[in-house]
Protein backbone atom coordinates (compact mmCIF):
# COMPACT_ATOMS: atom_id res chain seq x y z
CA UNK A 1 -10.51 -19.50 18.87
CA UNK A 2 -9.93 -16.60 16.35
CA UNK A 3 -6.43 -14.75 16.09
CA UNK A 4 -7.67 -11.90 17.80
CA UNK A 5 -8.68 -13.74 20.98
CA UNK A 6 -5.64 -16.00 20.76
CA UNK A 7 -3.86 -11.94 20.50
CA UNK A 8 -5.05 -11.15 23.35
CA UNK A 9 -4.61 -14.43 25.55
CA UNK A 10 -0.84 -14.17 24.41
CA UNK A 11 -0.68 -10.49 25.70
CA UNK A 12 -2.64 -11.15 28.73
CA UNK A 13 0.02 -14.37 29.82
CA UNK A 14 2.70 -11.49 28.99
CA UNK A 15 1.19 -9.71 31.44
CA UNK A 16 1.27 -6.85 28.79
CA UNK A 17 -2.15 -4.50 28.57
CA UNK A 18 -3.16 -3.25 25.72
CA UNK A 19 -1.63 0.53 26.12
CA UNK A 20 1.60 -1.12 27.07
CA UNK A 21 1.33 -2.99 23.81
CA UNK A 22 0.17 0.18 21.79
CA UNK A 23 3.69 2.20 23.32
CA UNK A 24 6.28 -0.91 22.24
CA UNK A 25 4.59 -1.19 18.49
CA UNK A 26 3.65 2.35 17.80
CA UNK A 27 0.20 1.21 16.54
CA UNK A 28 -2.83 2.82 18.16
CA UNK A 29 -4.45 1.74 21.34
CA UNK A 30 -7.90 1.12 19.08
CA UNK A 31 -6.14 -0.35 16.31
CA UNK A 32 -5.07 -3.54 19.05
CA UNK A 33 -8.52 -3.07 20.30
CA UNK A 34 -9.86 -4.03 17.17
CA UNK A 35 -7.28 -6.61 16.29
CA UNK A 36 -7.74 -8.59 19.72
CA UNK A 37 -11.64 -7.72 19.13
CA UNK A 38 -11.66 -9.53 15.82
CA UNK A 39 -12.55 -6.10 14.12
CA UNK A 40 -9.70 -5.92 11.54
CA UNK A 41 -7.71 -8.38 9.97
CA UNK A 42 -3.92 -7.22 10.86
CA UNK A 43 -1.63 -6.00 8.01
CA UNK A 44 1.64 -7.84 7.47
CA UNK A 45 3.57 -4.42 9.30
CA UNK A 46 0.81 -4.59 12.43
CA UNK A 47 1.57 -8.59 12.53
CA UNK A 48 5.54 -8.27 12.62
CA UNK A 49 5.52 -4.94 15.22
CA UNK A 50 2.93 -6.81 17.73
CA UNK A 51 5.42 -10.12 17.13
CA UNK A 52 8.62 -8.14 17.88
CA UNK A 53 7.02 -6.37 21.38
CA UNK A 54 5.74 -9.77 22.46
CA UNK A 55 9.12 -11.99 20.99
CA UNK A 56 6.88 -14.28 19.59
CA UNK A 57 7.17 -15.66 15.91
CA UNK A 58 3.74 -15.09 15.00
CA UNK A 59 3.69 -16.45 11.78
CA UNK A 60 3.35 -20.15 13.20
CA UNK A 61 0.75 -18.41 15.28
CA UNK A 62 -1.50 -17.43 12.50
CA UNK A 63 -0.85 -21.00 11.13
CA UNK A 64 -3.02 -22.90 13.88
CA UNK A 65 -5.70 -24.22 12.36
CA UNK A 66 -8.18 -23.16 14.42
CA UNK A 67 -7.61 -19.69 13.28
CA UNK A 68 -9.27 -17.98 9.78
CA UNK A 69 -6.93 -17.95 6.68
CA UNK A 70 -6.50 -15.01 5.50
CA UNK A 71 -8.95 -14.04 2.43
CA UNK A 72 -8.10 -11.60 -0.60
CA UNK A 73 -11.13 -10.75 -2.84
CA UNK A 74 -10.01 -8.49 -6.36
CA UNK A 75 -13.56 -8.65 -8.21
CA UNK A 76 -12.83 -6.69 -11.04
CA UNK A 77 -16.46 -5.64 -13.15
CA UNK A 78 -15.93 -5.55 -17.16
CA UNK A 79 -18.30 -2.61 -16.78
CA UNK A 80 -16.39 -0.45 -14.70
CA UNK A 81 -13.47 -0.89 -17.25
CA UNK A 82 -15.44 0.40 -19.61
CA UNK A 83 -16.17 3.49 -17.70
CA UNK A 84 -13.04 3.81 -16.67
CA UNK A 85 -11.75 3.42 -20.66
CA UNK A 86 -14.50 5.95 -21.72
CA UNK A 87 -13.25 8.61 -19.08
CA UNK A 88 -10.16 8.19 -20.32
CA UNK A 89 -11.41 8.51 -23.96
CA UNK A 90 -13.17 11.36 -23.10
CA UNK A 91 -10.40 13.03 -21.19
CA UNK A 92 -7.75 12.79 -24.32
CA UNK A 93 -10.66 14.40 -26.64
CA UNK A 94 -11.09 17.58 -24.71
CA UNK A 95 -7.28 17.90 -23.27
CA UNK A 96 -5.51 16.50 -26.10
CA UNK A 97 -3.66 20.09 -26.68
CA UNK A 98 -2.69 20.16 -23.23
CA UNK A 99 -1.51 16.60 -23.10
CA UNK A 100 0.74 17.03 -26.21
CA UNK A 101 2.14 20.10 -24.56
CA UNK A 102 2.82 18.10 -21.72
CA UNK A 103 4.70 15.33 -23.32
CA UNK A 104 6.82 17.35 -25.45
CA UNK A 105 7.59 19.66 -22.27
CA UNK A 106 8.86 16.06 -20.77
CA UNK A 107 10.74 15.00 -23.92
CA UNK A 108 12.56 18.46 -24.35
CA UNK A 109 13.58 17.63 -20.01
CA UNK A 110 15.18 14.65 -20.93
CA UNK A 111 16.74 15.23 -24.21
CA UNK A 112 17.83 18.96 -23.65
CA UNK A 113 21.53 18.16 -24.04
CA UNK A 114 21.02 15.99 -26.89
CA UNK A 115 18.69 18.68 -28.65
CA UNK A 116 21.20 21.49 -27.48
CA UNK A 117 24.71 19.94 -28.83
CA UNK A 118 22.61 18.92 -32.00
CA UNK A 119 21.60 22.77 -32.27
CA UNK A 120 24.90 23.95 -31.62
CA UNK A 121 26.12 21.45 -34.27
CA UNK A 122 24.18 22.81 -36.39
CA UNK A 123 24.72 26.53 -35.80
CA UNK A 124 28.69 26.08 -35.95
CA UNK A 125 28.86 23.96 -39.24
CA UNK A 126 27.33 26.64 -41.32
């Protein structure tokens, strides 16, 4: 039995529907829909609201072993670093006038009362 059935079985023994479920978590009616439907995987926030309106722990739930592990996938292409490094190449040749503008508009920010009492150092020891 997958989580979302095993969801849904817990709910239903609650005798909780769905809406009534959607109203105590704040989550959308379709968004339980397609938890209990095995649709969606949960989020970690969806998990702990739908735990809290039902007072179950459902952390030990999602540790059954009949039920899917979770699965995280980052597939990260050396080619789409390189576009992603010539973009940025690209960008600094054509804006590099603005981006210096920008960065000294930032450091003057930050260091204006440094750069002022150094100034006014200046201006009152000659």
């Amino acid at each position: 039995m997958e989580f979302g059935e095993r969801l849904k079985a817990l709910r239903s023994s609650l005798n909780c529907s769905q809406k009534e479920l959607s109203e105590q978590t704040g989550l959308t009616l379709r968004t339980i829909q397609r938890i209990e439907n095995n649709e969606v995987k949960p989020s970690l926030y969806s998990l702990k609201v739908i735990g809290e309106a039902l007072k179950t722990d459902l952390t030990e739930f999602v540790k059954k072993p009949e039920t899917k592990p979770y699965e995280f996938n980052l597939t990260l292409k050396i080619t789409d670093m390189n576009h992603f490094l010539n973009d940025l190449k690209t960008l600094v040749k054509t804006h590099w006038k603005t981006i210096l503008l920008i960065v000294l508009v930032i450091w003057l920010v930050t260091d204006y009362t440094d750069i002022k009492s150094g100034i006014m150092d200046g201006w009152n020891n000659r």
